[in-house]
N, C-alpha and C. Protein backbone atom coordinates (compact mmCIF):
# COMPACT_ATOMS: atom_id res chain seq x y z
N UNK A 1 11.83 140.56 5.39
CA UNK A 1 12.15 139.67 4.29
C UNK A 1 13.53 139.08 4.42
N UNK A 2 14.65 139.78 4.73
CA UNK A 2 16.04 139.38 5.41
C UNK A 2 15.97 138.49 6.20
N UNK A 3 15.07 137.69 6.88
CA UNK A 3 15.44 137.21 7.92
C UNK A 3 14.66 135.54 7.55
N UNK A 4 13.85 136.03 6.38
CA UNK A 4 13.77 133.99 6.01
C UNK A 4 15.07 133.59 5.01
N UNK A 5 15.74 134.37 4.21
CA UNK A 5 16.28 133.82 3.58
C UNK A 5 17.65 132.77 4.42
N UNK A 6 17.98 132.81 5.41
CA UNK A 6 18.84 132.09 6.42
C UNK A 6 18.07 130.64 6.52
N UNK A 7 16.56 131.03 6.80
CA UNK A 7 15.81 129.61 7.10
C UNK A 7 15.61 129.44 5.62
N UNK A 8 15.41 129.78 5.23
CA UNK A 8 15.14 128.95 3.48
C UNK A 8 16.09 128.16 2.74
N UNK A 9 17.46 128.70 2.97
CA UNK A 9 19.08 128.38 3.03
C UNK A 9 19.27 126.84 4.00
N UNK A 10 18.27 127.49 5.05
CA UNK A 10 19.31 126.09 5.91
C UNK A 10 18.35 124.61 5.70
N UNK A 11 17.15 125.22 5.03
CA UNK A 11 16.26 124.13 5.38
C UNK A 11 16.18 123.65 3.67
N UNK A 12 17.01 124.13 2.75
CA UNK A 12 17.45 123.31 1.68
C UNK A 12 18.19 122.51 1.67
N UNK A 13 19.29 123.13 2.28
CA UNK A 13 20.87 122.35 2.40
C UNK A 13 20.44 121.05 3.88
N UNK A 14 19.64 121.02 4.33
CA UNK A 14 19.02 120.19 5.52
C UNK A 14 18.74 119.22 4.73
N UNK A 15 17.76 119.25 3.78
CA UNK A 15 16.65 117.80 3.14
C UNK A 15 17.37 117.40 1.47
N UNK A 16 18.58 118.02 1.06
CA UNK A 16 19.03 118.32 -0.60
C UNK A 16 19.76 117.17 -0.14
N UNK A 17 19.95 116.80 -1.63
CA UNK A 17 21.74 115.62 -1.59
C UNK A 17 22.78 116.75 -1.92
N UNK A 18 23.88 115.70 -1.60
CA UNK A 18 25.04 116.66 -1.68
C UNK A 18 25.35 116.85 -3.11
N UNK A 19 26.04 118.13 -3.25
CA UNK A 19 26.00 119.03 -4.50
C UNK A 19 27.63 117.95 -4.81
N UNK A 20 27.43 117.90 -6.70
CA UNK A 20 28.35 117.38 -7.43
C UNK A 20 28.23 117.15 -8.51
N UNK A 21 26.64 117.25 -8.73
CA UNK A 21 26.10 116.93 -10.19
C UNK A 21 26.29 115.24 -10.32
N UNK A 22 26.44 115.14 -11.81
CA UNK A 22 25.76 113.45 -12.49
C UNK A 22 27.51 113.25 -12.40
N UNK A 23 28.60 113.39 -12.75
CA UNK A 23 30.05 112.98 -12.43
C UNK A 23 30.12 112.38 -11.11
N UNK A 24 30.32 113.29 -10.45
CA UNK A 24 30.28 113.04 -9.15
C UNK A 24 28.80 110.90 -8.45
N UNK A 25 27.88 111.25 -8.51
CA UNK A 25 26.55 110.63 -8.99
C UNK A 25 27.44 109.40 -9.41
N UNK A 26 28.16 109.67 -10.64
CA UNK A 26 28.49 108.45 -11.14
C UNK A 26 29.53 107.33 -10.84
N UNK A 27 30.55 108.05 -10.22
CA UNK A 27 31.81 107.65 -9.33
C UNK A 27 31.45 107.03 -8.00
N UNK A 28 30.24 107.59 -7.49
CA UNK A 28 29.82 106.84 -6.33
C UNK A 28 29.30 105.43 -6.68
N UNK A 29 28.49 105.64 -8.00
CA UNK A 29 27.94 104.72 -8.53
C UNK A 29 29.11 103.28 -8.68
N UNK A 30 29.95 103.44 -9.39
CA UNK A 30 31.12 102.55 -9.51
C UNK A 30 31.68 102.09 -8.09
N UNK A 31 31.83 102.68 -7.60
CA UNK A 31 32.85 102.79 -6.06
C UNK A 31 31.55 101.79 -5.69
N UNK A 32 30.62 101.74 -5.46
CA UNK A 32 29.46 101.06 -4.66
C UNK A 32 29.19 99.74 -4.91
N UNK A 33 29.49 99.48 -6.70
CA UNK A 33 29.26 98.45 -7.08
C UNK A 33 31.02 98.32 -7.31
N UNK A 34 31.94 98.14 -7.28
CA UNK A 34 33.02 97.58 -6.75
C UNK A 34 33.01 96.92 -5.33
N UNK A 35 32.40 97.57 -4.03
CA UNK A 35 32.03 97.13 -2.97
C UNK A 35 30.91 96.09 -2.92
N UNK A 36 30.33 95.02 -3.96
CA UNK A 36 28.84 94.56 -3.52
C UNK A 36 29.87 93.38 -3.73
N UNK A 37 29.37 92.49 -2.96
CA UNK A 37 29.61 91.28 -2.96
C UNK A 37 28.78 90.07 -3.99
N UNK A 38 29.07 90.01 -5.26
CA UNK A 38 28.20 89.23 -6.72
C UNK A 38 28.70 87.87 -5.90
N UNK A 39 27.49 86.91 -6.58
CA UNK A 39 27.44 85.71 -6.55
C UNK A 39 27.96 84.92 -7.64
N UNK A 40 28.60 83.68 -7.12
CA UNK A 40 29.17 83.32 -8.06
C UNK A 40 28.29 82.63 -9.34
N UNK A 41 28.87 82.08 -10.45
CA UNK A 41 27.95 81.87 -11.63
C UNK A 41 27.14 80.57 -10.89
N UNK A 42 27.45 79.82 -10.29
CA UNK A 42 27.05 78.44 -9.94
C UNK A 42 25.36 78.87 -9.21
N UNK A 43 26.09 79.97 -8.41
CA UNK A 43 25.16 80.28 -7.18
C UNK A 43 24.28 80.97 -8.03
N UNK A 44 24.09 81.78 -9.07
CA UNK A 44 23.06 82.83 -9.63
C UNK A 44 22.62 81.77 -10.71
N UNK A 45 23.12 80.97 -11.70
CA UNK A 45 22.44 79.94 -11.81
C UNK A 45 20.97 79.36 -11.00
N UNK A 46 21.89 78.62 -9.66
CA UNK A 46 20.91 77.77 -9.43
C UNK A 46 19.81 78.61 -8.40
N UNK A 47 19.88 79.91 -8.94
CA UNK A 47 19.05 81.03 -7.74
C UNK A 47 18.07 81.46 -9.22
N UNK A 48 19.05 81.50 -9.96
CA UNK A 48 17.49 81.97 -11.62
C UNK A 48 16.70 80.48 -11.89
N UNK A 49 17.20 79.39 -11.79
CA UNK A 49 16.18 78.49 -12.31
C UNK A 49 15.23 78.17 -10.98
N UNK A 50 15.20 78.64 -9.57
CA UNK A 50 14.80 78.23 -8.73
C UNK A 50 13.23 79.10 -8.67
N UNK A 51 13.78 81.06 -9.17
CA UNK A 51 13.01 81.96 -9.88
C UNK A 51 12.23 81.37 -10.67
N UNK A 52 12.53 80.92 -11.97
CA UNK A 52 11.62 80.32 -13.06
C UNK A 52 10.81 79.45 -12.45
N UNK A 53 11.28 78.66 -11.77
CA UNK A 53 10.21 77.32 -11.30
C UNK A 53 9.27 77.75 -10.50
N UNK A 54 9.35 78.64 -9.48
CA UNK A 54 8.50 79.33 -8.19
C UNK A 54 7.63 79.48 -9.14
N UNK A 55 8.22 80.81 -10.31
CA UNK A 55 7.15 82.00 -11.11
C UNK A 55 6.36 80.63 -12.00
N UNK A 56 6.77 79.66 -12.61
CA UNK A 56 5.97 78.67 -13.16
C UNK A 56 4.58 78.32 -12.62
N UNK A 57 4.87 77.31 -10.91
CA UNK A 57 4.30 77.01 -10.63
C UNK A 57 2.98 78.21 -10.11
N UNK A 58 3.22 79.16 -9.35
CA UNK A 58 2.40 80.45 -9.33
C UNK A 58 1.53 80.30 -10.64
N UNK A 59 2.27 80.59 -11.61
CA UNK A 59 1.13 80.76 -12.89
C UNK A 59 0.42 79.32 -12.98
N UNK A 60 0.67 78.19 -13.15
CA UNK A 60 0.30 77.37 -13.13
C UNK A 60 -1.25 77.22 -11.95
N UNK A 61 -0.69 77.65 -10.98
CA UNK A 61 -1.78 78.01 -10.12
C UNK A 61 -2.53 78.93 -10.08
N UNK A 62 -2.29 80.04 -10.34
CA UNK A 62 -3.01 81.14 -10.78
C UNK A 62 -4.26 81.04 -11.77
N UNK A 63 -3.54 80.31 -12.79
CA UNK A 63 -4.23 79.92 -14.12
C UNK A 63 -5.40 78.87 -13.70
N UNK A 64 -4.95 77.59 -12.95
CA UNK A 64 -6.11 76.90 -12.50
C UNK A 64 -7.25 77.47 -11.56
N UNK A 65 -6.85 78.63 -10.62
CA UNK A 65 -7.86 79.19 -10.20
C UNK A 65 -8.59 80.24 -11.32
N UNK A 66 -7.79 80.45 -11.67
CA UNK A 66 -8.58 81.37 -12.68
C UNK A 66 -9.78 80.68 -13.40
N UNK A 67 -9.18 79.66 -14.48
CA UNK A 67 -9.99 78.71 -14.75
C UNK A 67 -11.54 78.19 -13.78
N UNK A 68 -10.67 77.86 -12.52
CA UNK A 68 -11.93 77.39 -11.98
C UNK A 68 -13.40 78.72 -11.57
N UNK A 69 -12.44 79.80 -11.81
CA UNK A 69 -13.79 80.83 -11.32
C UNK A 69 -14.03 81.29 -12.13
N UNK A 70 -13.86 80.79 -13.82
CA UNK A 70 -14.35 81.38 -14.90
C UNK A 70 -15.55 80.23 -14.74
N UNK A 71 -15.23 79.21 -14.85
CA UNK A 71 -16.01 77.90 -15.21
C UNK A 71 -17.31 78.06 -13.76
N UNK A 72 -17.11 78.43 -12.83
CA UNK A 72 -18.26 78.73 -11.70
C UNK A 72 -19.08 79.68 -11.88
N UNK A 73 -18.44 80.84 -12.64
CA UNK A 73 -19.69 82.45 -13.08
C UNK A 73 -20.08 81.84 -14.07
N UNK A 74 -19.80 81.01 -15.20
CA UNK A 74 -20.19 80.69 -16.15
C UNK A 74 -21.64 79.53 -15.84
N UNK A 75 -21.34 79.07 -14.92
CA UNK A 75 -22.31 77.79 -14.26
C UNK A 75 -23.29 78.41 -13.49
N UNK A 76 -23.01 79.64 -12.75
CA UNK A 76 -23.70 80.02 -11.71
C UNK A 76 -24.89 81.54 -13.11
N UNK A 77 -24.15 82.01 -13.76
CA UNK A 77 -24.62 82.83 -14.23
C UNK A 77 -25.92 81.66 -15.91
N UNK A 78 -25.42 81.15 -15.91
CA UNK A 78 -26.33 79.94 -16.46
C UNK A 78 -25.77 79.56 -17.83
N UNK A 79 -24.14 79.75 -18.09
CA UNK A 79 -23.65 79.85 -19.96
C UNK A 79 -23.08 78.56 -19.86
């Protein structure tokens, strides 16, 4: 029985994160996002309305296929 607890030990501390708790957790957290490089307002602007318009047109398309294969089971099924 003495002789797994070494492998049980090493093969925690092998696959675990490093010990520090949620403090620790959180300081990295800051430190990381001090390091990210944000976009400026101009640039995240014209990167969210570019978002909206893609996700528009998608639905827009989505919706017309949808439409069209409601309107085909409906034709094909005889309503």
């Amino acid at each position: 029985m003495a002789s797994r607890q070494p492998a049980q030990r090493a093969a925690r501390s092998a696959g675990s994160a490093p010990r520090g708790g949620v403090f620790r957790f959180l300081i990295e957290v800051v430190a990381e996002l001090r390091r990210t490089t944000w976009p400026s307002r101009q640039e995240a602007t014209r990167l969210s309305i570019l978002v909206i318009i893609v996700a528009a047109f998608f639905g827009v398309f989505l919706g017309a296929i949808d439409y069209g294969f409601g309107r085909l089971a409906a034709y094909l099924v005889g309503g």
